[in-house]
Protein backbone atom coordinates (compact mmCIF):
# COMPACT_ATOMS: atom_id res chain seq x y z
CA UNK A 1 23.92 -9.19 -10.51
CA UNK A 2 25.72 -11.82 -9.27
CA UNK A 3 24.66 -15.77 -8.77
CA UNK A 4 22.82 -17.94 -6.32
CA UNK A 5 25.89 -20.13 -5.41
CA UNK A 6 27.61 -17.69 -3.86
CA UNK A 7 25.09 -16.71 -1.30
CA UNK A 8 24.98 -18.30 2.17
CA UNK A 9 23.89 -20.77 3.87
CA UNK A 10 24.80 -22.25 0.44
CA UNK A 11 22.85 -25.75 1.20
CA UNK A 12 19.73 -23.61 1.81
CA UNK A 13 20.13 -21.86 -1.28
CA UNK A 14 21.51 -24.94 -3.54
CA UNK A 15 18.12 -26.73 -3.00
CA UNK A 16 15.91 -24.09 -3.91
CA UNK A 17 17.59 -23.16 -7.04
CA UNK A 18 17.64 -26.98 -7.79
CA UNK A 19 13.52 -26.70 -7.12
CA UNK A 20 13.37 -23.48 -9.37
CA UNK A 21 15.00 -25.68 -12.17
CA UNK A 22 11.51 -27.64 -12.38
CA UNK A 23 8.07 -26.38 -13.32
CA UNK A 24 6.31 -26.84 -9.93
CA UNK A 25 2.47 -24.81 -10.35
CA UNK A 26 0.07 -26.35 -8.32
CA UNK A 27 -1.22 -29.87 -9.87
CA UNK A 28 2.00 -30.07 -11.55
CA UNK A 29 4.44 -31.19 -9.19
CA UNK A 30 5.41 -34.82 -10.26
CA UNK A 31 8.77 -33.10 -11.53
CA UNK A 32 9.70 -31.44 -8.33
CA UNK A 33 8.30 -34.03 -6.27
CA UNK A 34 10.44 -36.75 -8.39
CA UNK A 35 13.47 -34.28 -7.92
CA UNK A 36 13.50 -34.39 -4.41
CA UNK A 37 13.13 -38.12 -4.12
CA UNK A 38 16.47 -38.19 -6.09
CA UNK A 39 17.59 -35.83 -3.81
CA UNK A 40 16.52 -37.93 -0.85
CA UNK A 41 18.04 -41.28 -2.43
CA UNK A 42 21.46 -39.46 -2.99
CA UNK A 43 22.25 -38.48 1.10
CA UNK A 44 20.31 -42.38 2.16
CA UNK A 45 17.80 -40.40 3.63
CA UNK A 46 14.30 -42.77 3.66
CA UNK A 47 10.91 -41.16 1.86
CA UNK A 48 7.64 -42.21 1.96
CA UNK A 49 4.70 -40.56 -0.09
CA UNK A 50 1.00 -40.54 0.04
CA UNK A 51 -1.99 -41.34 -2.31
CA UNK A 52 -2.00 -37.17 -3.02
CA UNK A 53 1.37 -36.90 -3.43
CA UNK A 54 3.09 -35.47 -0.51
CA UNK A 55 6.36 -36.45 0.37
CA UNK A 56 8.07 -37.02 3.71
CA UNK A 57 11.68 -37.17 3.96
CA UNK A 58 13.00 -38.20 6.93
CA UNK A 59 16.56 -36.94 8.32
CA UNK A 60 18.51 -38.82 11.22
CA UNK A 61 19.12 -37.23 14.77
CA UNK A 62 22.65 -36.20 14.37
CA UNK A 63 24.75 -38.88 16.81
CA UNK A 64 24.12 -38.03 20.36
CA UNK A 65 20.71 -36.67 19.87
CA UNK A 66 18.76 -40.02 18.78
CA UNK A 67 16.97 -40.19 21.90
CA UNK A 68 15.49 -36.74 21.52
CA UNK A 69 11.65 -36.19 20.53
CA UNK A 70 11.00 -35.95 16.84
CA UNK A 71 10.13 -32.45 15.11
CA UNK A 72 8.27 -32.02 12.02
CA UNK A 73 9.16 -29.48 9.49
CA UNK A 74 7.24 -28.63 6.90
CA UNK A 75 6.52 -26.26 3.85
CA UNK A 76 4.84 -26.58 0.44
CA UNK A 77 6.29 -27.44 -3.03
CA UNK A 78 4.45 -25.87 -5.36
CA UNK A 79 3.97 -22.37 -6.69
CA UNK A 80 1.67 -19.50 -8.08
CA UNK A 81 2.17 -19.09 -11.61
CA UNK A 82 2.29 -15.41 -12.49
CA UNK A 83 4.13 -13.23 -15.31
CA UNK A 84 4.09 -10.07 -16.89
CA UNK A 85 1.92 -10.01 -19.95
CA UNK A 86 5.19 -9.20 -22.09
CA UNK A 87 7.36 -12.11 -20.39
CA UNK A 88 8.25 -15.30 -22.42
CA UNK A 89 7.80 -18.02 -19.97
CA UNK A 90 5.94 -21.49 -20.41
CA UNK A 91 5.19 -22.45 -16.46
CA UNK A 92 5.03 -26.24 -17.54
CA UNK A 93 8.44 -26.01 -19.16
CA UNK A 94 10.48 -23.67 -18.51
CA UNK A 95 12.72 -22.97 -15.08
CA UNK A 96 12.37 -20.13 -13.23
CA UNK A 97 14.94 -17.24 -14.18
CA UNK A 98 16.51 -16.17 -11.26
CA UNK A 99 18.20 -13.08 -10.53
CA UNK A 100 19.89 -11.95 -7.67
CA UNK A 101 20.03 -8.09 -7.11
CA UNK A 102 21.83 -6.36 -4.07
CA UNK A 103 20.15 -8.27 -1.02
CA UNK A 104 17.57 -9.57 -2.65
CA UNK A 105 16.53 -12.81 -5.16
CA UNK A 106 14.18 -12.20 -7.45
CA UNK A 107 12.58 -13.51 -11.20
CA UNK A 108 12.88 -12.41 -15.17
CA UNK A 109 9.13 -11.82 -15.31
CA UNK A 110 7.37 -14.12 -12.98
CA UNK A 111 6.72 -14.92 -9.77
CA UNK A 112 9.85 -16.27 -8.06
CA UNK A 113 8.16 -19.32 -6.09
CA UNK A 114 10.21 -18.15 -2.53
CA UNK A 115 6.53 -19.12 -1.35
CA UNK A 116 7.48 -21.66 -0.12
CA UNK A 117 10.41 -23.43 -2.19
CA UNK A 118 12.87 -21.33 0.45
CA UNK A 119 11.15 -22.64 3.36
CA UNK A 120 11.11 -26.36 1.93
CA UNK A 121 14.65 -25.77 1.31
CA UNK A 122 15.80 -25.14 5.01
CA UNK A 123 14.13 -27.79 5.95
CA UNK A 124 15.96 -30.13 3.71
CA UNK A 125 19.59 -28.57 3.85
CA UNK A 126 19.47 -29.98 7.67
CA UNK A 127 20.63 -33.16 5.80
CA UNK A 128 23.45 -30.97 4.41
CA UNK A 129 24.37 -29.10 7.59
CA UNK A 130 27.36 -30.99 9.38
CA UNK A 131 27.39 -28.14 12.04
CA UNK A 132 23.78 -27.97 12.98
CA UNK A 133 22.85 -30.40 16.30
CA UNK A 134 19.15 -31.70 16.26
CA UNK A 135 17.01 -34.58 16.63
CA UNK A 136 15.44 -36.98 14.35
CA UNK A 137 13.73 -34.88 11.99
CA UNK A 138 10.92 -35.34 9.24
CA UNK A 139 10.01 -32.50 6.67
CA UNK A 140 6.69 -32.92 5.21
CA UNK A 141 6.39 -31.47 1.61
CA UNK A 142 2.97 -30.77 0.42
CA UNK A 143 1.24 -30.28 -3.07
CA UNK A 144 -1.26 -28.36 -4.43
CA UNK A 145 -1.21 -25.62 -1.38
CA UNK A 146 -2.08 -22.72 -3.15
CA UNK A 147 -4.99 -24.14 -4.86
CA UNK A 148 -6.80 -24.48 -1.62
CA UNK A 149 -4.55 -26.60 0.48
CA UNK A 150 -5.69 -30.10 -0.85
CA UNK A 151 -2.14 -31.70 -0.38
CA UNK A 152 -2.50 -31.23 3.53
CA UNK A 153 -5.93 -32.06 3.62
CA UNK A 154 -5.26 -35.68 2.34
CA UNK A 155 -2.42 -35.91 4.91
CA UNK A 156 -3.61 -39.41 6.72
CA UNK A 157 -3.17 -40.13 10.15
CA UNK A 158 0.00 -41.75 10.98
CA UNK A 159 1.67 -40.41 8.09
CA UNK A 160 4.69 -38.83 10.48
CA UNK A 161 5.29 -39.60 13.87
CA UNK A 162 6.25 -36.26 15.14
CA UNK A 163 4.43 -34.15 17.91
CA UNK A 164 6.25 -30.66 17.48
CA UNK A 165 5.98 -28.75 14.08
CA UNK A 166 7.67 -26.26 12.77
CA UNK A 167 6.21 -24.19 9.17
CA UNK A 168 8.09 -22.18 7.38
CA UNK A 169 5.92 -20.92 5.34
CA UNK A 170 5.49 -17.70 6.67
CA UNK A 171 6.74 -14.57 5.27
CA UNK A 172 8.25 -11.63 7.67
CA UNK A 173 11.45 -12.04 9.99
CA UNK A 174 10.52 -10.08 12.37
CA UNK A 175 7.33 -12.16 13.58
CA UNK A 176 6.75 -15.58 14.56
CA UNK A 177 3.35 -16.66 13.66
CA UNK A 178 0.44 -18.33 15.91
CA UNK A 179 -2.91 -18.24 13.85
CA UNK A 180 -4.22 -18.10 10.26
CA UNK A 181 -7.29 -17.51 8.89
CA UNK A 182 -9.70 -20.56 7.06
CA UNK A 183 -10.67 -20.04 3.60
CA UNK A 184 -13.64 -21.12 1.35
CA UNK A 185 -13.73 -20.63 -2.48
CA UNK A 186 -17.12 -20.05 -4.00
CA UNK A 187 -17.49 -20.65 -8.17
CA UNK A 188 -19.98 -19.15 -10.11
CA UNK A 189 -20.76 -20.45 -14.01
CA UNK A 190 -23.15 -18.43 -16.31
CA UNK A 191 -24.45 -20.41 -19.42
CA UNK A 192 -24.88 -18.18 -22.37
CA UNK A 193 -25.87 -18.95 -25.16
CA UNK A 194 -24.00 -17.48 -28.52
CA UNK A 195 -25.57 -15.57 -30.88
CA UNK A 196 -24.94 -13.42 -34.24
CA UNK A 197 -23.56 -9.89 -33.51
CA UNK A 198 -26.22 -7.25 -34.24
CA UNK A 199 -26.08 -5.71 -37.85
CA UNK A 200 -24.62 -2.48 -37.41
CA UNK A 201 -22.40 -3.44 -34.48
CA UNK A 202 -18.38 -3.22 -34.25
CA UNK A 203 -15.89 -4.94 -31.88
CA UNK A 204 -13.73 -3.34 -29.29
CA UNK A 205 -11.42 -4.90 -26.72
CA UNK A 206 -10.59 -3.08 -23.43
CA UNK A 207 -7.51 -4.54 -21.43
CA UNK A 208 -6.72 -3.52 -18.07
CA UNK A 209 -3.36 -3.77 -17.00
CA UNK A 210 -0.30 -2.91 -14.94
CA UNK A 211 -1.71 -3.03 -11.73
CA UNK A 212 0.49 -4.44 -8.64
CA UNK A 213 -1.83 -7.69 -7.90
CA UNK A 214 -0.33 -9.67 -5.12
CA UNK A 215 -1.45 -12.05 -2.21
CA UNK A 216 -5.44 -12.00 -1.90
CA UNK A 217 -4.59 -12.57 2.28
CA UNK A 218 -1.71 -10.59 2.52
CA UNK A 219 -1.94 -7.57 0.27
CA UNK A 220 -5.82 -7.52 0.85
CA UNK A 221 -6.17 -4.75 3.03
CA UNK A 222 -3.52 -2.27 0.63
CA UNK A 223 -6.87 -1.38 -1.33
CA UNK A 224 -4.52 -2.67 -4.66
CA UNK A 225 -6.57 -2.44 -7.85
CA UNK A 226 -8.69 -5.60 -8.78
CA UNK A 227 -8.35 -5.60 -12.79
CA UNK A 228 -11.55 -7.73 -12.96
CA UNK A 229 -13.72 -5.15 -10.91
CA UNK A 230 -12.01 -2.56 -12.66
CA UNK A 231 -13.05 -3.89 -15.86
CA UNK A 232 -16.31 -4.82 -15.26
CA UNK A 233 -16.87 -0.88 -13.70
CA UNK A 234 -15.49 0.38 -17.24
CA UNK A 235 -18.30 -1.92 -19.01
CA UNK A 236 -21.34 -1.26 -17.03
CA UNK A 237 -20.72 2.43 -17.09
CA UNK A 238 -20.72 2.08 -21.16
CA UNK A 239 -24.03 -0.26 -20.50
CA UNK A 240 -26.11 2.65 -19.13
CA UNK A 241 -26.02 4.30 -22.20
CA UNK A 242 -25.73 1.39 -24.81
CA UNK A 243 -25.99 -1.85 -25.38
CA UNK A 244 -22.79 -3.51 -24.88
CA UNK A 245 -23.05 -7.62 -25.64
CA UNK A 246 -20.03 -9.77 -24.52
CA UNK A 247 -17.80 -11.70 -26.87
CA UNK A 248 -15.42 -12.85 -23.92
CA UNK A 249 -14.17 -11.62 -20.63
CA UNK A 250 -10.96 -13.13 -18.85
CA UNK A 251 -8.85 -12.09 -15.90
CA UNK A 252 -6.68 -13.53 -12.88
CA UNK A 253 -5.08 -16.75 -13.09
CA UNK A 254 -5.20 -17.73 -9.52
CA UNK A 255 -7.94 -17.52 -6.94
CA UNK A 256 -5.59 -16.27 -4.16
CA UNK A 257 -3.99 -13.96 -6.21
CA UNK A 258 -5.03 -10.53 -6.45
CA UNK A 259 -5.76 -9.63 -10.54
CA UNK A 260 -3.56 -7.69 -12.20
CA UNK A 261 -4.94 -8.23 -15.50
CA UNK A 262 -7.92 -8.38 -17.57
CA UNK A 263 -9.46 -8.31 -20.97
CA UNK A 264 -13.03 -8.08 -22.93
CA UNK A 265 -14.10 -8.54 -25.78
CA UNK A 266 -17.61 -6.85 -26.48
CA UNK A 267 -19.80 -5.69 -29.12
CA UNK A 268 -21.40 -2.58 -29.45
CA UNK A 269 -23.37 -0.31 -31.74
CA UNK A 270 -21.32 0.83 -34.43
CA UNK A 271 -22.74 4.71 -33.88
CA UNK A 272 -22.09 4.73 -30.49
CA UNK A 273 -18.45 3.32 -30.87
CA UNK A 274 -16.76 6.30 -30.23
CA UNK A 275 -19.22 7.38 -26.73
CA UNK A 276 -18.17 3.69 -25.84
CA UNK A 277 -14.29 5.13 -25.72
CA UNK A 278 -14.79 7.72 -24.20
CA UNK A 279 -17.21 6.18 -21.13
CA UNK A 280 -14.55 3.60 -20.14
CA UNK A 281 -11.56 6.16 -20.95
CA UNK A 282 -13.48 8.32 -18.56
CA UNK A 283 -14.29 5.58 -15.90
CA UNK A 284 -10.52 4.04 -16.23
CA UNK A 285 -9.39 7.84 -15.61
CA UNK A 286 -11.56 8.69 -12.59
CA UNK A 287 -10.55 5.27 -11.03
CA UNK A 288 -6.86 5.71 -11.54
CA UNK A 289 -6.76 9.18 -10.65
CA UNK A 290 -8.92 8.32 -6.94
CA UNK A 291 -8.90 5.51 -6.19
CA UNK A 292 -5.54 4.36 -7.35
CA UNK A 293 -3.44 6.99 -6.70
CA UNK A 294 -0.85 6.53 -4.73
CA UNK A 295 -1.42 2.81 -4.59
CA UNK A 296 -1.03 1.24 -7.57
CA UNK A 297 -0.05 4.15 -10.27
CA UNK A 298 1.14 1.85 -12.73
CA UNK A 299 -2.80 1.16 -13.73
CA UNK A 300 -3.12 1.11 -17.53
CA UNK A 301 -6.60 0.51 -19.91
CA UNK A 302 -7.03 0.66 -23.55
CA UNK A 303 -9.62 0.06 -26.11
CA UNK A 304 -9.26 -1.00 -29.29
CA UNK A 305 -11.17 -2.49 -32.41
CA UNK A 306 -11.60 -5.78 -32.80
CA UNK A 307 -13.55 -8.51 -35.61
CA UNK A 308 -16.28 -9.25 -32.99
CA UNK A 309 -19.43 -11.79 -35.86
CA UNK A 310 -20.58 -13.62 -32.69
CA UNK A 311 -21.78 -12.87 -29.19
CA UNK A 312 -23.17 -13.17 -25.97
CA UNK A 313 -26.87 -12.38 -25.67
CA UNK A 314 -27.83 -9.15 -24.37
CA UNK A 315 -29.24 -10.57 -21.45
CA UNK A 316 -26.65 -12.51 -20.54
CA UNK A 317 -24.35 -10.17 -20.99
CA UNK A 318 -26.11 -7.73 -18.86
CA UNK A 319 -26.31 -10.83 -15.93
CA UNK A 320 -22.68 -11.81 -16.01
CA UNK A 321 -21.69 -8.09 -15.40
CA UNK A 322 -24.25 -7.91 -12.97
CA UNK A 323 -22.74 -10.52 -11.17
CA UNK A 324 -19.05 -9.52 -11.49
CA UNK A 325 -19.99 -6.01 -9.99
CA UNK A 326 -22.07 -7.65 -7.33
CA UNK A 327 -19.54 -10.16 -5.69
CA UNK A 328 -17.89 -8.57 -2.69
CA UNK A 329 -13.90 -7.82 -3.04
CA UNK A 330 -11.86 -6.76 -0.38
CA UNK A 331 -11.56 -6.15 3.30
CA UNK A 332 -14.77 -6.66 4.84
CA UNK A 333 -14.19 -7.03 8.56
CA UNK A 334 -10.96 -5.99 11.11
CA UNK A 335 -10.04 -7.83 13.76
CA UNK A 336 -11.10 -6.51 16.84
CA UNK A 337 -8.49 -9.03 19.06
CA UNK A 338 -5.53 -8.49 16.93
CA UNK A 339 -5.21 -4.18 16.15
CA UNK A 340 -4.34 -4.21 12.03
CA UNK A 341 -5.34 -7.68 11.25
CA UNK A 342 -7.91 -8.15 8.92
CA UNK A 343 -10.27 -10.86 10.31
CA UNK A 344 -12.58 -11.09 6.99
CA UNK A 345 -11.88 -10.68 2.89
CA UNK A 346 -13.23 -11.99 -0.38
CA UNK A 347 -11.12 -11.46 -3.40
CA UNK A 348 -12.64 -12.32 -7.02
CA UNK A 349 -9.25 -13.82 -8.51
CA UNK A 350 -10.44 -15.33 -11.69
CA UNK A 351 -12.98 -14.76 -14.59
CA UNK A 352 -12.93 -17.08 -17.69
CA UNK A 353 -14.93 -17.65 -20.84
CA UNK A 354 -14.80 -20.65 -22.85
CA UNK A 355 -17.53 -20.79 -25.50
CA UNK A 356 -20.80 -19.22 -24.12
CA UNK A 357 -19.73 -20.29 -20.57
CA UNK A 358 -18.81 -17.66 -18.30
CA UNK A 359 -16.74 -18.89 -14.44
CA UNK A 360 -16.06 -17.05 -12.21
CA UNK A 361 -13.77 -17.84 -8.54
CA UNK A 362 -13.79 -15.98 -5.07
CA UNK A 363 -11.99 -17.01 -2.42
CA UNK A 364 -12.71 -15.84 0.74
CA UNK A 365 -10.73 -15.64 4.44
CA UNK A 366 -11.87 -15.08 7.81
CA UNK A 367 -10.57 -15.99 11.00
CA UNK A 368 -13.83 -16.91 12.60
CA UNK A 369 -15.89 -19.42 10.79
CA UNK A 370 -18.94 -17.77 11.32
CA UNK A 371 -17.80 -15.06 9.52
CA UNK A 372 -16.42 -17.49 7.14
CA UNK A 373 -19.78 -18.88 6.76
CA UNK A 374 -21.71 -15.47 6.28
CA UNK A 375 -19.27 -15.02 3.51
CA UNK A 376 -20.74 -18.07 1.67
CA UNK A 377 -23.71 -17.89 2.52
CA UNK A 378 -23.52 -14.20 1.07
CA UNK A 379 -22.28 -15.60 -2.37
CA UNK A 380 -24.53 -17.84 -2.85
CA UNK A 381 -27.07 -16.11 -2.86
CA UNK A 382 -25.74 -13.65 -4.74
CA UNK A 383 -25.41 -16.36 -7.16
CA UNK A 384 -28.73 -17.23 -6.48
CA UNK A 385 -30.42 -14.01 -7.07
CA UNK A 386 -27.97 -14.01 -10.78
CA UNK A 387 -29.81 -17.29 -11.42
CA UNK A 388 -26.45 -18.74 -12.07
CA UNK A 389 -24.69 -21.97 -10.65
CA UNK A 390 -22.74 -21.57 -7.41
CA UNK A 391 -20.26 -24.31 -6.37
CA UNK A 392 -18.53 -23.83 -3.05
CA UNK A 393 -16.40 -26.90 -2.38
CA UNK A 394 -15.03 -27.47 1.10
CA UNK A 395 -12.74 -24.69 2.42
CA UNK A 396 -9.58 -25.59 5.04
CA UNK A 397 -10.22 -24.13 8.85
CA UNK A 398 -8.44 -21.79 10.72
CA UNK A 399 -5.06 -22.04 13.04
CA UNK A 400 -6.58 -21.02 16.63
CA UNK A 401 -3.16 -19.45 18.35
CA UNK A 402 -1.99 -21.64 21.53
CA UNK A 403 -0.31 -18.81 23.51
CA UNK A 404 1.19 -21.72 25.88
CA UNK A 405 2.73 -24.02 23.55
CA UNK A 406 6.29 -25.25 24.21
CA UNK A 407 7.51 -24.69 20.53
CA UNK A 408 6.50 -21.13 20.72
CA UNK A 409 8.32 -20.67 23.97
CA UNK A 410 11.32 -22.07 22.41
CA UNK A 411 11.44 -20.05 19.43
CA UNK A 412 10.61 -16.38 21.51
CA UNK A 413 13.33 -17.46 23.78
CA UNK A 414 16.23 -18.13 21.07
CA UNK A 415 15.18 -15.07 18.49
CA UNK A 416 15.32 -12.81 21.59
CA UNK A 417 18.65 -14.16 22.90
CA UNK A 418 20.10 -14.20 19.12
CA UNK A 419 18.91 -10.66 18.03
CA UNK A 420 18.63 -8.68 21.09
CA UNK A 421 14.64 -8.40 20.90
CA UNK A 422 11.50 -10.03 20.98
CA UNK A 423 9.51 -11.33 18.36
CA UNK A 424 6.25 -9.88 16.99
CA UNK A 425 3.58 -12.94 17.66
CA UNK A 426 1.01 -12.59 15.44
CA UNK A 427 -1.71 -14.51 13.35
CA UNK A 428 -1.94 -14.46 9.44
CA UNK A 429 -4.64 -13.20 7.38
CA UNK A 430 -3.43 -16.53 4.71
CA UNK A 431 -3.98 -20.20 4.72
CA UNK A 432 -1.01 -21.54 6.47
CA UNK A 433 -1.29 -25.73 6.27
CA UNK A 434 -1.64 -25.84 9.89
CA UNK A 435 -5.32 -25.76 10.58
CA UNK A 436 -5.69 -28.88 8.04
CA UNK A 437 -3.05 -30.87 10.28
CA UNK A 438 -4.39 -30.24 13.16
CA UNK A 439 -7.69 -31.47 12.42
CA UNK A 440 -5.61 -35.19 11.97
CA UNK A 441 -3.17 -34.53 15.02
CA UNK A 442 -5.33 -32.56 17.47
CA UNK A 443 -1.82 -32.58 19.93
CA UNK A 444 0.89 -31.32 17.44
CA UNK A 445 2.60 -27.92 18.86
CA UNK A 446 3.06 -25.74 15.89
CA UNK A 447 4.79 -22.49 15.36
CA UNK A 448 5.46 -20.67 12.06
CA UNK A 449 7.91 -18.21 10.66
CA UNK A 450 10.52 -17.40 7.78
CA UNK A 451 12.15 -14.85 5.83
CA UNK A 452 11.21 -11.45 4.34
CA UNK A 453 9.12 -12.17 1.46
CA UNK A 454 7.94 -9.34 -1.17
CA UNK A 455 5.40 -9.20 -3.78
CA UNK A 456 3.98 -13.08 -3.20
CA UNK A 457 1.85 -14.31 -5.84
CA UNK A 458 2.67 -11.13 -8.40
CA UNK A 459 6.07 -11.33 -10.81
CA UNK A 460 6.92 -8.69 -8.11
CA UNK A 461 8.16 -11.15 -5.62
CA UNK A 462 11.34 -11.37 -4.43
CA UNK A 463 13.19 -12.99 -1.20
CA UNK A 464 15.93 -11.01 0.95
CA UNK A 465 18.96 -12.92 1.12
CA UNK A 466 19.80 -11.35 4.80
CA UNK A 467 16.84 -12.21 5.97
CA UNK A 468 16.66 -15.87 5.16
CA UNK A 469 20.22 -16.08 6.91
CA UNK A 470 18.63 -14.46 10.02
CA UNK A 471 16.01 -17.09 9.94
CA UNK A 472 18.45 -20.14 8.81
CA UNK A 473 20.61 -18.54 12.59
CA UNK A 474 17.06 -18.61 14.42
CA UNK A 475 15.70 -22.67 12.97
CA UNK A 476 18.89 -23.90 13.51
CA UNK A 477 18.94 -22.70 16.94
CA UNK A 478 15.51 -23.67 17.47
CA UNK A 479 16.71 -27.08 16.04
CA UNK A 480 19.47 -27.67 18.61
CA UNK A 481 17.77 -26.55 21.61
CA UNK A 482 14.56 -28.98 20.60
CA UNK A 483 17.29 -31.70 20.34
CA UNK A 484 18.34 -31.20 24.29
């Protein structure tokens, strides 16, 4: 183990650890946000936010280079918050405990928040970088991204003058990235009503667990275990031969986040309490042992008794189920521009009960809006057909690739020079931010890439410390041959 302030480029890595030192999930990034303005106010550098709370910092052309065209860098501050059931971490309190281990950074527990503190971080340590020639630069830092991009979406016009963009919020060295897919979220609420627990009933609990999760865009197509699916599977099986009534059923945390763990608590007839064990042991086993070997082999269930005096009905028991099993999850359509990008997925991320209210949230990719559109179209009537309430607020488009654009050209020309090859150039089955701005600046010239990134969105992820000085070498470069 060893610590963060010894690794290079050391202003890179001083800024994200200062980031990681406040709570920073999406909606709650008045701490980091506040940080950074310190930050800002510390070097003279002036910031300006906006009425959602992004903040633009803006860092001068180093002397000699103030005549050069503007670029725009830009990332996103906030985080998803994920841990392992048996970690001790409060996301709107605590820091992030950081570990460093060989060549890579990594967390105690949870998810690191690499996506995207380390890309925010290069962009600022530009201020900190006496060596590095460039123009006058801004770096936009955006809230609330992984919630469904909202921060760039209430970017105004005019909120940063510059015409050239550069995200770093992408997550493999070897690539530079030219597309992403759009997204739409679709939420469905069941209204139950509660009732008394059937005389002659028990309680059991069945919690799924130790499944890998990870990014619903990146990890999609790894056919990962979906602990809500999984769940609901183990509950209908028991329902074809009882009557199983809900008490609750929760999973997921985040809608872009694959589930990694779920829970539900249900009654059934006290006779048939044992049969109930042994259907979802059976399902849980057949599922693991096909399905998920191989893939995610950590997969754990168990049932056990629970106090249980109040319930869903029967019925709508039976229709929240129904619905669960019926909303599509996974890959549904490949690319067939791009060979092994997906081009379509739907991931159900979350499922929570409070009272006799049932919710339930997709989110859902594609990188043609038609498809998009079939996709919600699809769940709604799915909903529709459930005779449940379907809310699908607006989604964020897609990043159409620009095969000609000048900051692309620049970038392929200085990785090749630097590392002896040329870059992949590929699109991104995620939402990168730069659909949203180009909607307000139909002529900004934007390319994406950054370091090798592990295990996004799951207390899995990590960042390679190599690899973000291979990028820090390639931006920098990029930097000073932008600045002429």
């Amino acid at each position: 183990m060893g610590k963060l302030d010894r690794l290079q480029p050391a202003a890179v890595w001083k800024v994200f650890e200062a980031m990681n030192g406040v709570p920073r999930g999406s909606g709650n990034e008045t701490g980091v946000i506040d940080l950074l303005k310190a930050w800002a106010d510390e070097r003279n550098l002036p910031w300006r936010d906006d009425a959602v709370g992004n903040l633009l910092v803006s860092i001068p052309a180093k002397p000699g280079h103030e005549k050069a065209k503007p670029v725009l860098i830009q990332g996103h501050v906030d985080m998803v918050c994920e841990k392992n059931s048996a970690t001790k971490h409060d996301f709107e309190n605590d820091p992030i405990r950081m570990l460093v281990n060989g060549d890579w950074v990594t967390a105690d527990g949870t998810t690191l928040g690499a996506d995207n503190a380390i890309g925010c971080a290069m962009g600022l340590a530009l201020a900190d970088s006496k060596n590095v020639a460039h123009g006058p630069v801004e770096v936009l830092l955006t809230v609330d991204e992984e919630r469904g991009l909202t921060g760039a979406a209430g970017v105004e016009a005019g909120f940063f003058k510059a015409r050239t963009m550069i995200n770093l919020d992408s997550e493999q060295d070897d690539a530079v990235f030219v597309g992403c897919a759009g997204g739409r979220d679709t939420v469905f609420t069941v209204q139950n009503r509660g009732t008394r627990a059937p005389k002659d009933s028990v309680g059991r609990k069945v919690v799924i667990g130790g499944l890998l999760g990870g990014h619903s865009g990146l990890d999609i197509h790894k056919n990962r275990g979906n602990a809500i699916k999984i769940l609901t599977r183990a509950l209908l099986a028991a329902g074809r031969e009882m009557e199983v009534r809900i008490v609750t059923i929760d999973g997921g945390s985040m809608r872009n986040a694959i589930p990694r763990e779920s829970e539900a608590r249900v009654v059934v007839p006290k006779a048939q309490a044992r049969r109930f064990k042994q259907i979802v042991d059976a399902c849980c086993r057949s599922i693991g042992g096909e399905e998920l070997a191989g893939i995610d082999d950590g997969f754990t269930w168990k049932v056990s008794a629970v106090q249980a005096p109040r319930c869903l009905s029967l019925d709508g028991s039976k229709r929240t189920l129904g619905l669960l099993a019926a909303i599509p999850n996974g890959v549904t359509a490949m690319s067939t521009d791009i060979a092994g990008l997906v081009e379509s997925s739907t991931n159900l991320g979350v499922v929570k009960t409070t009272g006799g209210k049932v919710r339930a949230v997709c989110c859902s990719r594609s990188s043609l809006m038609s498809a998009l559109d079939s996709l919600v179209v699809q769940h709604a009537q799915i909903g529709a057909l459930a005779g449940v309430k379907v809310e699908q607020p607006e989604g964020y488009p897609g990043w159409k690739p620009n095969m000609k654009s000048r900051v692309l050209g620049v970038v392929t020309k200085r990785y090749t020079k630097i590392f002896g090859a040329e870059p992949l150039l590929l699109a991104i089955h995620a939402g990168l931010e730069c659909g949203l701005l180009t909607e307000k600046y139909p002529d900004l010239d934007i390319v994406s890439f950054g370091p090798n990134i592990t295990g996004a969105h799951s207390p899995d992820e990590q960042v390679q410390i190599s690899s973000v000085q291979k990028i820090w070498k390639l931006f920098t470069a990029t930097m000073e041959e932008l600045a002429g």
